[in-house]
Protein backbone atom coordinates (compact mmCIF):
# COMPACT_ATOMS: atom_id res chain seq x y z
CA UNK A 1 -12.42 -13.60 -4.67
CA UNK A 2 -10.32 -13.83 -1.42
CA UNK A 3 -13.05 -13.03 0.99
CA UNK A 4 -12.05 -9.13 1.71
CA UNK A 5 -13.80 -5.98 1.36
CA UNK A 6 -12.25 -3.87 -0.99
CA UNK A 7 -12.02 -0.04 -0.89
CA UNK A 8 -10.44 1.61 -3.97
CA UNK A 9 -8.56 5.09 -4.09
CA UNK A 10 -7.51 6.18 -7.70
CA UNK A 11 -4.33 8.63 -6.07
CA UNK A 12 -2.67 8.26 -3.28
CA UNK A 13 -5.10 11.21 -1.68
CA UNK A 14 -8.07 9.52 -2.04
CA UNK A 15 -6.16 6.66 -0.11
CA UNK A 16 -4.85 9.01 2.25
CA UNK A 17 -8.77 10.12 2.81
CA UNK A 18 -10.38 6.57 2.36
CA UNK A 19 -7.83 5.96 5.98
CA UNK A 20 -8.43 8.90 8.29
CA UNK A 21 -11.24 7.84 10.55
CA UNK A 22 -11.48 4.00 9.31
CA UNK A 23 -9.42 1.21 10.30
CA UNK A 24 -7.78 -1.44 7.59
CA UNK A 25 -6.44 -4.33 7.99
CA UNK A 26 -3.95 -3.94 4.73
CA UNK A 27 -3.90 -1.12 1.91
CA UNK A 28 -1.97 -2.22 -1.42
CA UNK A 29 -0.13 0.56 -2.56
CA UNK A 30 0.61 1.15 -5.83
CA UNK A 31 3.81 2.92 -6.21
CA UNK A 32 2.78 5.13 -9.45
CA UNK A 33 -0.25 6.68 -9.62
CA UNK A 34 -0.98 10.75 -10.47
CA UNK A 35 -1.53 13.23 -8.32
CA UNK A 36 0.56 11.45 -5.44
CA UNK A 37 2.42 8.94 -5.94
CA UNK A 38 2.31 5.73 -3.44
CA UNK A 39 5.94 6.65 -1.63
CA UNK A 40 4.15 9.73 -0.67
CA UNK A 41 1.02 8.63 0.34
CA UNK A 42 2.43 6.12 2.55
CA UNK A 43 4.82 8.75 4.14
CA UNK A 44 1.91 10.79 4.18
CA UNK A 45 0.02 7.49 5.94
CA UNK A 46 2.23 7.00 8.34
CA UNK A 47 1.90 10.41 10.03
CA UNK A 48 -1.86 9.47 10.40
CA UNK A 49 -2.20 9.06 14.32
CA UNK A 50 -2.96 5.54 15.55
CA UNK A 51 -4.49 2.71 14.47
CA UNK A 52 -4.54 4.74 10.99
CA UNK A 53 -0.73 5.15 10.43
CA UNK A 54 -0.47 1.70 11.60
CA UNK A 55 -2.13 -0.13 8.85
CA UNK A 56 0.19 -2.53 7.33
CA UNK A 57 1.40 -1.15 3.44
CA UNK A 58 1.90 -3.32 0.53
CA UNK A 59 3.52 -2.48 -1.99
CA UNK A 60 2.60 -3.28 -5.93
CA UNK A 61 4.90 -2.30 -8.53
CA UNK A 62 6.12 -3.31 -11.76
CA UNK A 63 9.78 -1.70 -11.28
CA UNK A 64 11.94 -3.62 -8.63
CA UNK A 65 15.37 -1.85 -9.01
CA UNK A 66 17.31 -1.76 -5.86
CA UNK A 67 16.48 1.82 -6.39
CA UNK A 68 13.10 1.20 -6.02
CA UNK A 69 12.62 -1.38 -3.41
CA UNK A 70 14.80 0.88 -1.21
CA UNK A 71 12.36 3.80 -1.87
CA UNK A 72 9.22 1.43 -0.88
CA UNK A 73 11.06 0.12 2.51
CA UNK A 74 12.15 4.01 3.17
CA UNK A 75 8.59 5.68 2.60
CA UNK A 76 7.34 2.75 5.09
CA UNK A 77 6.11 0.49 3.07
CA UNK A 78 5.79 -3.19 4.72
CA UNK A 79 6.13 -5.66 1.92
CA UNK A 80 6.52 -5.26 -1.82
CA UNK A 81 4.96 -7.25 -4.82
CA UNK A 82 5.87 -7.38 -8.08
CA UNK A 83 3.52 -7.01 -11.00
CA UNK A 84 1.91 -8.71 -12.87
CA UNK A 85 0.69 -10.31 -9.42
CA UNK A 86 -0.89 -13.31 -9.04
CA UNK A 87 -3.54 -14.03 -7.07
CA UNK A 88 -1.57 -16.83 -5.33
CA UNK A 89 1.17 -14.34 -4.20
CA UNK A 90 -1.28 -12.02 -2.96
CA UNK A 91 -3.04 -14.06 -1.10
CA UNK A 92 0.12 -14.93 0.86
CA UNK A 93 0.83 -11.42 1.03
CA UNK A 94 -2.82 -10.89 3.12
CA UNK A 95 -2.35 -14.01 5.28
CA UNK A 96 0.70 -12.41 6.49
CA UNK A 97 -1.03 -9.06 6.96
């Protein structure tokens, strides 16, 4: 509904596979998924040689403990939004992206 192309991963290797060898403008992250979580992935995301480990990371989550917001900004994670999100906030989120 905001004018982007979406490409979905259901783990964070499928999002780790959906980047090498295609450029994004902005992957949303979210921090809990099986297989591999999103810290990982975007760890994992940032060793990608450029533009791939470039892409700017946002992150979606429902937790936002100290804990947790320092584990997003330490895996590399640009921003961080809290769900439920609405499409307002994310929207902000991509303009910034």
């Amino acid at each position: 509904r905001a004018g982007y192309t979406v490409v979905t991963a259901t783990n964070g290797q499928e999002a780790i596979t959906a980047l090498t060898g295609r450029t994004f403008s902005v992957v949303l992250m979210d921090c809990h998924m099986p297989e591999m979580d999103g810290f990982e992935a975007t760890r994992r995301i940032r060793a990608l040689p450029a533009p791939f480990g470039a892409v700017r990371v946002i992150a979606l989550t429902a937790s936002i403990s100290e804990e947790d917001l320092q584990a997003c900004r330490h895996s590399g994670m640009n921003e961080v939004l809290a769900k439920p999100v609405t499409l307002d906030a994310l929207k902000v989120a991509l303009a910034s992206a």
